[in-house]
C-alpha atoms as a PDB file:
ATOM      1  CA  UNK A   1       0.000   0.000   0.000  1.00  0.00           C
ATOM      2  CA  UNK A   2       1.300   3.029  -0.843  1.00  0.00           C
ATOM      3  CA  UNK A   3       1.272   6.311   1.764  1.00  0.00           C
ATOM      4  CA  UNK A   4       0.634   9.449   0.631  1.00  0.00           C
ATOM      5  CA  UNK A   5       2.677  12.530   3.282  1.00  0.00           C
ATOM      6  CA  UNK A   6       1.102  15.657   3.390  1.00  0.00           C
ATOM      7  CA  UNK A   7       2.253  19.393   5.193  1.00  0.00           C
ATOM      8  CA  UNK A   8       0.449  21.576   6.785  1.00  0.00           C
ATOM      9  CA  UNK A   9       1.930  24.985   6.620  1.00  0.00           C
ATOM     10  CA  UNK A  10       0.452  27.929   9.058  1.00  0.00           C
ATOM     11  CA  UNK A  11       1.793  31.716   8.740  1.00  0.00           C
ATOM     12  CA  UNK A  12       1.745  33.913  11.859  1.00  0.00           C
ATOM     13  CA  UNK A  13       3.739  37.167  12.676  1.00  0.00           C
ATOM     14  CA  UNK A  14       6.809  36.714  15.002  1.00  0.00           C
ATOM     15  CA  UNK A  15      10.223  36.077  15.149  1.00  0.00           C
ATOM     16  CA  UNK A  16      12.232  32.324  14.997  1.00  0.00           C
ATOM     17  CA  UNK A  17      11.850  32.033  18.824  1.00  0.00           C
ATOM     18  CA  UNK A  18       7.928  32.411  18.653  1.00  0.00           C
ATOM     19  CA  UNK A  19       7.026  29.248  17.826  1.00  0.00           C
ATOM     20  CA  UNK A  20       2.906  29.058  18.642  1.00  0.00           C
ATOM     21  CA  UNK A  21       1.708  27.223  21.379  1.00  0.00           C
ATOM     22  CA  UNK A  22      -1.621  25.460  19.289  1.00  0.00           C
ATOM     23  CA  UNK A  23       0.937  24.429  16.120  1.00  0.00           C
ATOM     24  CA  UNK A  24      -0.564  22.335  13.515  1.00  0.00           C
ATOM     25  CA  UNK A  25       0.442  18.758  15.463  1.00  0.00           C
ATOM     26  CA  UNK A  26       2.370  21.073  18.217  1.00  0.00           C
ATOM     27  CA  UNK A  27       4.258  17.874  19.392  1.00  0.00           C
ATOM     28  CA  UNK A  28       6.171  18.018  16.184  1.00  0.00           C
ATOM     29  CA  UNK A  29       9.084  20.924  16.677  1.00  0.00           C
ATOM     30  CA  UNK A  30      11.264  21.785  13.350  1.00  0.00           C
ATOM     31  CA  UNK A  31      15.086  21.892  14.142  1.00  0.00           C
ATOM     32  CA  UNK A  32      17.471  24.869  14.016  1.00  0.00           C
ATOM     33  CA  UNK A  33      18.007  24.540  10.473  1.00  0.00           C
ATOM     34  CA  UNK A  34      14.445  23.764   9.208  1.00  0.00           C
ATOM     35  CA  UNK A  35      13.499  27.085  10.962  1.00  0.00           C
ATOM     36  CA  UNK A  36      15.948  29.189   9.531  1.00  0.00           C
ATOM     37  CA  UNK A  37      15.437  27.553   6.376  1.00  0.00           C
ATOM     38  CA  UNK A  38      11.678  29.161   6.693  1.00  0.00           C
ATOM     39  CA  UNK A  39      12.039  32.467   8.071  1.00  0.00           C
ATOM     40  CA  UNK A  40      11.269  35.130   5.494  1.00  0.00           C
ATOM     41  CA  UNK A  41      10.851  39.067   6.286  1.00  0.00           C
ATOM     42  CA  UNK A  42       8.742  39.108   9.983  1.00  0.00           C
ATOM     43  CA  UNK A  43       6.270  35.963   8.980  1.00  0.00           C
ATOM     44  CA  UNK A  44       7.515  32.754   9.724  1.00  0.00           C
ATOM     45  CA  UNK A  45       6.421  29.366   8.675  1.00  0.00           C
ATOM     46  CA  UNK A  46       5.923  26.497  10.597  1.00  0.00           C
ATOM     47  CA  UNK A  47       5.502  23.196   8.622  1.00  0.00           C
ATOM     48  CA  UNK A  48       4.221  20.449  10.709  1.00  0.00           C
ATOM     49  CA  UNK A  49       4.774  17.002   8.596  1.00  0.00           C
ATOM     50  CA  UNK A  50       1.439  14.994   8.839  1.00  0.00           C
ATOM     51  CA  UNK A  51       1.750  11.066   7.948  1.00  0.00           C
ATOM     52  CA  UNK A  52      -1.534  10.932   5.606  1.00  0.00           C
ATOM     53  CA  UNK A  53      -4.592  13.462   4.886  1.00  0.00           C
ATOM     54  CA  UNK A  54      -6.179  11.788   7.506  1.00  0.00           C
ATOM     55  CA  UNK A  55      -4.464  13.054  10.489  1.00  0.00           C
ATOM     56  CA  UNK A  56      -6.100  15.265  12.553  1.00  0.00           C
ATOM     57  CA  UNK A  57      -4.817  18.750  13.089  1.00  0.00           C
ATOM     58  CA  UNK A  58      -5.192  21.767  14.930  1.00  0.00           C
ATOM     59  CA  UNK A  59      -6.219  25.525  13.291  1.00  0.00           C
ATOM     60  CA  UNK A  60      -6.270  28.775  15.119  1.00  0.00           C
ATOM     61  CA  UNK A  61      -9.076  31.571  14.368  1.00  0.00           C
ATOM     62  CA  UNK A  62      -7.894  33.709  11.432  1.00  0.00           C
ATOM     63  CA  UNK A  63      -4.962  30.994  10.156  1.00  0.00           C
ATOM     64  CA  UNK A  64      -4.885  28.888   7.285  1.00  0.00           C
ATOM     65  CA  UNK A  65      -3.801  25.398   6.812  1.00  0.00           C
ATOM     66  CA  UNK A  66      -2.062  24.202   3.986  1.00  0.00           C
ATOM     67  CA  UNK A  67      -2.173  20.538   2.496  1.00  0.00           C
ATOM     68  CA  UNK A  68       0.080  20.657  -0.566  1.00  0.00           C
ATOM     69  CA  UNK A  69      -0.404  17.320  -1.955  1.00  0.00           C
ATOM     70  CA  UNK A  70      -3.595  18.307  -2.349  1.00  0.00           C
ATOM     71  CA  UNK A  71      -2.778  22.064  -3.329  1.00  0.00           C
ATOM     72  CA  UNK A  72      -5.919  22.814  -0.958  1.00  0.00           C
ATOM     73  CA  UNK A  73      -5.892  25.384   1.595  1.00  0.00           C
ATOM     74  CA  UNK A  74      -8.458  25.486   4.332  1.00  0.00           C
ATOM     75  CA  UNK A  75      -9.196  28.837   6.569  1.00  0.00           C
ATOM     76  CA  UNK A  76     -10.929  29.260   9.601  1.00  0.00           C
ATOM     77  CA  UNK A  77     -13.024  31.995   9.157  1.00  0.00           C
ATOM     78  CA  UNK A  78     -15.838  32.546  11.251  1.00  0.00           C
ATOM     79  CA  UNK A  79     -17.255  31.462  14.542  1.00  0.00           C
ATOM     80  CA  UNK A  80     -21.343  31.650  13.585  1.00  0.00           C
ATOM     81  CA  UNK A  81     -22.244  30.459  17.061  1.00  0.00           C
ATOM     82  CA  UNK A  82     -21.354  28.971  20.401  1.00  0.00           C
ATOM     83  CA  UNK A  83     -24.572  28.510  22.178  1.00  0.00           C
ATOM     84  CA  UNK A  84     -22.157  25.653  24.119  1.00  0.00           C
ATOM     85  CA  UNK A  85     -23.301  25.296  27.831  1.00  0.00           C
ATOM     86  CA  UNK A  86     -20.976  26.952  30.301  1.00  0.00           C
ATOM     87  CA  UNK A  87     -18.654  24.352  32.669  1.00  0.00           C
ATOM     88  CA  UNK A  88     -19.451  25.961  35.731  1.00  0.00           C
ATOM     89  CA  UNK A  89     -23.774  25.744  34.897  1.00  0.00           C
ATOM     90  CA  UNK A  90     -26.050  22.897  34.615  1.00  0.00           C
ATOM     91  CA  UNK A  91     -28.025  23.108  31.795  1.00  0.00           C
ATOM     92  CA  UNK A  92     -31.272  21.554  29.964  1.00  0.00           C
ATOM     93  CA  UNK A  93     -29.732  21.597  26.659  1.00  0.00           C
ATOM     94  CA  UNK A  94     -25.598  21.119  25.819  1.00  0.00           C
ATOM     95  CA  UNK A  95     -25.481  24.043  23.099  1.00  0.00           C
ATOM     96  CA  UNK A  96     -23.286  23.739  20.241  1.00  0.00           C
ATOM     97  CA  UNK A  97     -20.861  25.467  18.078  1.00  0.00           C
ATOM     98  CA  UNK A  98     -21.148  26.652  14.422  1.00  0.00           C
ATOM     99  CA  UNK A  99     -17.967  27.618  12.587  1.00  0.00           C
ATOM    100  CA  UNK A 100     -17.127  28.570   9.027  1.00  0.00           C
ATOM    101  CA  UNK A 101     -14.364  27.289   6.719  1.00  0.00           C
ATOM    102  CA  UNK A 102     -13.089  28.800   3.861  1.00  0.00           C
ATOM    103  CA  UNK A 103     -11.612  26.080   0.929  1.00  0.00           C
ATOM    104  CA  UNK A 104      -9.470  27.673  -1.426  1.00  0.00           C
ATOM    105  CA  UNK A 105      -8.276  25.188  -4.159  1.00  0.00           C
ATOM    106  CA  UNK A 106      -5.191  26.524  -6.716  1.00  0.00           C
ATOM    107  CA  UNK A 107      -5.077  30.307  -5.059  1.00  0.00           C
ATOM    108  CA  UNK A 108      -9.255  30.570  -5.755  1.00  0.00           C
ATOM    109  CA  UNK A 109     -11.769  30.160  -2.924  1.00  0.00           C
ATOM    110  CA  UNK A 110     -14.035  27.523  -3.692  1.00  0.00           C
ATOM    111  CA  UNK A 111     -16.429  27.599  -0.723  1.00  0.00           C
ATOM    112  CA  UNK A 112     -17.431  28.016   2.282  1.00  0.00           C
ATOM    113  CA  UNK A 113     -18.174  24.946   4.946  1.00  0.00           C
ATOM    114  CA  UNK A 114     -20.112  25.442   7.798  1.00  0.00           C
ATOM    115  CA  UNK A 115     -19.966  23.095  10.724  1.00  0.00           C
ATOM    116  CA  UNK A 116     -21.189  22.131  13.826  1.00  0.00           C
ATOM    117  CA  UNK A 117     -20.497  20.160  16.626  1.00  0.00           C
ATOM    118  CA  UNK A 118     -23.009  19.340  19.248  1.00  0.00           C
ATOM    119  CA  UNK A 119     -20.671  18.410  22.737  1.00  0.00           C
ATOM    120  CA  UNK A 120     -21.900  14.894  23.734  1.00  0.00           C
ATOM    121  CA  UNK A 121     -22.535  13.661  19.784  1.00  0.00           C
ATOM    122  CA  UNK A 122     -20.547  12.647  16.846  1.00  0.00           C
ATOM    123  CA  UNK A 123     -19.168  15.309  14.546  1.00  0.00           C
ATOM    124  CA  UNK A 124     -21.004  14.929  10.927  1.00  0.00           C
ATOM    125  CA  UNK A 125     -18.523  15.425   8.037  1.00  0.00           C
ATOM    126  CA  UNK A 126     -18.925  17.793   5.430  1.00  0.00           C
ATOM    127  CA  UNK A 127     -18.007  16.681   2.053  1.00  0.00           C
ATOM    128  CA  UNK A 128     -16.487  19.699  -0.221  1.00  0.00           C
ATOM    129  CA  UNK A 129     -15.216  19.478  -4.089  1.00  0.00           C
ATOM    130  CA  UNK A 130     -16.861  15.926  -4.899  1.00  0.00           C
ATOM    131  CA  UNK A 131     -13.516  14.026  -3.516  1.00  0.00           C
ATOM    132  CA  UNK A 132     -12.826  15.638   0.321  1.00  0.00           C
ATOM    133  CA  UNK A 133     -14.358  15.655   3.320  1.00  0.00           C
ATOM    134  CA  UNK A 134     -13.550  17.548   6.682  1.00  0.00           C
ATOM    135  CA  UNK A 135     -14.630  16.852  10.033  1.00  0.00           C
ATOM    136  CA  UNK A 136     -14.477  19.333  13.031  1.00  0.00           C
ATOM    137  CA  UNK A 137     -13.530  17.136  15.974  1.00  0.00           C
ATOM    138  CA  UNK A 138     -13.345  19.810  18.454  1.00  0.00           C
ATOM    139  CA  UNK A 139     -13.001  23.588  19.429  1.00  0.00           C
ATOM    140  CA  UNK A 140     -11.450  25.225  22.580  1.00  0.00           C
ATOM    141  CA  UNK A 141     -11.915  26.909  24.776  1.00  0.00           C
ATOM    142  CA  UNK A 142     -14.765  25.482  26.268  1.00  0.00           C
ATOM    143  CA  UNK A 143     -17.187  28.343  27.755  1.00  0.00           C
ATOM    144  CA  UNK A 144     -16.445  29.000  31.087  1.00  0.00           C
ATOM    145  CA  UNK A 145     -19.368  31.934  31.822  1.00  0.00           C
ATOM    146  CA  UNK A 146     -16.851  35.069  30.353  1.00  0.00           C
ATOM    147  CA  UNK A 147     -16.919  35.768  26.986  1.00  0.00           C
ATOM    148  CA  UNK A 148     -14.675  34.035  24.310  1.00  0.00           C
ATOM    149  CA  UNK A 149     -12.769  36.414  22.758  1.00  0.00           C
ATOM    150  CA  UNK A 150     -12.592  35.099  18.079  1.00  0.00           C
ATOM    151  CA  UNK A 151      -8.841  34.761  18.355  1.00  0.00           C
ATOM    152  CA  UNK A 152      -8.584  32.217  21.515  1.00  0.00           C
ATOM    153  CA  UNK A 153     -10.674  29.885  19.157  1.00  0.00           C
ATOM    154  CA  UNK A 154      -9.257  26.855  18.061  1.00  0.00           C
ATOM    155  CA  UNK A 155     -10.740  24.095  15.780  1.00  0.00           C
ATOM    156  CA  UNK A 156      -9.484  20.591  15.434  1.00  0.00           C
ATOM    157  CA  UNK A 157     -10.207  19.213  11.982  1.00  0.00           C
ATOM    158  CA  UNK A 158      -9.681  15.746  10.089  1.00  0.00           C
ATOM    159  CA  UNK A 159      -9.649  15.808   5.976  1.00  0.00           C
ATOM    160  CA  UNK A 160     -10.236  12.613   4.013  1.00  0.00           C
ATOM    161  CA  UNK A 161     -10.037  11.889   0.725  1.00  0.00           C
ATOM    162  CA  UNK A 162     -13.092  10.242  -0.223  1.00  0.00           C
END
């Protein structure tokens, strides 16, 4: 059987000792040389390698992850709702969480995704472009009773070929 390697590149601002604390598969740190190797003007480049498509990965609010073999990037864009029950309160119904996705395929934005996760039941994937789909596993922070401010979001997502 062959095995097909993927990337997943995320840009953020900062310098080569700012690596981010949510990293695409954070357990994975580049050496010395990779990071130099990536450091252009004040962005810097983290490339996390990822064994197959199907690995799940992580994706902060506002960043993009990039799957080269695939030439598909995917952007989280928007957080449409979090009606998610606060830790600290009982409530009658769990709330969920609505967020939006932006697919770009060869530099042009394709579409859109919107999905939800209900805490307590099984994520639902979305199929996009007739041969993907994505699943959102999970999103921190959990609501603790204060507001969640868009940039402390972070998604957990799985892409399959179909």
């Amino acid at each position: 059987m062959k095995s097909v390697v993927s990337a997943v590149i995320l840009t953020f601002l900062g310098g080569v000792n700012s690596l981010p604390s949510y990293g695409l598969l954070s357990n994975i740190k580049p050496s010395r040389i990779e990071l130099q190797s990536i450091v252009k003007d004040n962005h810097q480049q983290l490339m996390a390698r990822v064994g197959t498509i199907d690995t799940q990965f992580y994706l902060k609010y506002g960043k993009t992850a990039y799957l080269p073999t695939e030439n598909i990037k995917i952007k989280f864009s928007k957080v449409i709702q979090d009606s998610r029950c606060p830790s600290d309160v009982t409530c009658i119904w769990q709330g969920q969480v609505i967020i939006g996705l932006d697919i770009i395929k060869n530099g042009k934005q394709v579409s859109t995704l919107m999905l939800t996760l209900i805490p307590g039941r099984d994520a639902l994937p979305i199929q996009f472009l007739d041969k993907y789909t994505v699943k959102l596993i999970g999103v921190s922070p959990y609501p603790s009773g204060q507001a969640i401010a868009l940039q402390d979001y972070i998604v957990e997502l799985v892409v399959n070929r179909n």
